[in-house]
Protein backbone atom coordinates (compact mmCIF):
# COMPACT_ATOMS: atom_id res chain seq x y z
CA UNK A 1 0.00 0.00 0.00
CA UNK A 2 1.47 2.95 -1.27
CA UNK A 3 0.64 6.21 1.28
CA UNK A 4 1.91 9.74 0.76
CA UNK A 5 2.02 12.17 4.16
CA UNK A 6 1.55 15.81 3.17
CA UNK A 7 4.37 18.15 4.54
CA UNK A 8 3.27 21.79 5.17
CA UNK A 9 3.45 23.88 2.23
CA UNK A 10 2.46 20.56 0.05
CA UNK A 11 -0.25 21.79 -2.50
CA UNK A 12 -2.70 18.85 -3.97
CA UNK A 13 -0.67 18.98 -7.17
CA UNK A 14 3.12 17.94 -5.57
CA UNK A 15 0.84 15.28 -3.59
CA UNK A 16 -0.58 13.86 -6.50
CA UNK A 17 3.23 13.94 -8.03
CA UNK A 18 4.49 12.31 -5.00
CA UNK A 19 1.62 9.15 -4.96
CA UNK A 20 2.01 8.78 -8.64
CA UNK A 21 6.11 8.32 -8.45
CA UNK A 22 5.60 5.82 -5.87
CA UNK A 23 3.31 3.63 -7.61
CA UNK A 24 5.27 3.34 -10.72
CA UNK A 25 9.09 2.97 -8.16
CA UNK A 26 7.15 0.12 -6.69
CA UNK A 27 5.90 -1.37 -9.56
CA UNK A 28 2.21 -1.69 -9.31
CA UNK A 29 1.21 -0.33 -12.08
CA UNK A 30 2.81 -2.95 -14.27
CA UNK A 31 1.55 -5.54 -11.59
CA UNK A 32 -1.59 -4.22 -12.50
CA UNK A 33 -1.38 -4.49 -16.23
CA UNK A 34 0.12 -8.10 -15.64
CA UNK A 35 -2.22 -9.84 -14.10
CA UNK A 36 -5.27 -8.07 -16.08
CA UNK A 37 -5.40 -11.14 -18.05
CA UNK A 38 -4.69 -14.85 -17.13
CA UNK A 39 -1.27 -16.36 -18.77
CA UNK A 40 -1.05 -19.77 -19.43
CA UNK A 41 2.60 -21.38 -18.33
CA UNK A 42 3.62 -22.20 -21.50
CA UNK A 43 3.08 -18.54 -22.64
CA UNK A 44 4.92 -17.68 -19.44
CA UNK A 45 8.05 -19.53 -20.29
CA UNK A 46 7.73 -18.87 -23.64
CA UNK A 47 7.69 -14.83 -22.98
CA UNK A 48 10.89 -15.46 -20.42
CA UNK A 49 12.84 -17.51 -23.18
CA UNK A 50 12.10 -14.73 -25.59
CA UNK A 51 13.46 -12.06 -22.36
CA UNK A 52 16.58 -13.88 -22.35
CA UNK A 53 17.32 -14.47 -25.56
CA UNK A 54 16.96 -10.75 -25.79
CA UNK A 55 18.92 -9.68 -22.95
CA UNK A 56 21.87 -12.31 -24.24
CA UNK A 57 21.46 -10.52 -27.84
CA UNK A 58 22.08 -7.14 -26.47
CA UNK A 59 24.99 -8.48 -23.67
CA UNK A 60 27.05 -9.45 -26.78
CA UNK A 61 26.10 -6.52 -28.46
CA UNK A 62 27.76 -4.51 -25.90
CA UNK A 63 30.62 -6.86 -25.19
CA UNK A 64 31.88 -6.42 -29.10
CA UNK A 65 32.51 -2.46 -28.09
């Protein structure tokens, strides 16, 4: 649970700033979006090969520099 304690001087605005950074540092937002829809495993593993694959793509991509 994200909460936000307004300091004196805070207007609504820099509040509003303040929850809205938190959420998205903490992730829930793409929580959120995540588990909107079910995944089935397969597409789960599937999605994480694909994440690796790119993440191994772009480690010897930098590597060659």
């Amino acid at each position: 649970m994200v909460f936000v304690k307004a300091q004196p001087g805070d207007t609504s605005d820099a509040l509003i700033r303040k929850f809205m950074r938190k959420v998205l540092n903490e992730g829930i937002l793409q929580d959120l979006k995540k588990r909107e829809h079910y995944v089935k495993p397969a597409e789960k593993r599937k999605e994480q090969k694909k994440e690796l694959s790119r993440r191994l793509k772009r480690n010897r991509k930098l590597a060659m520099r």
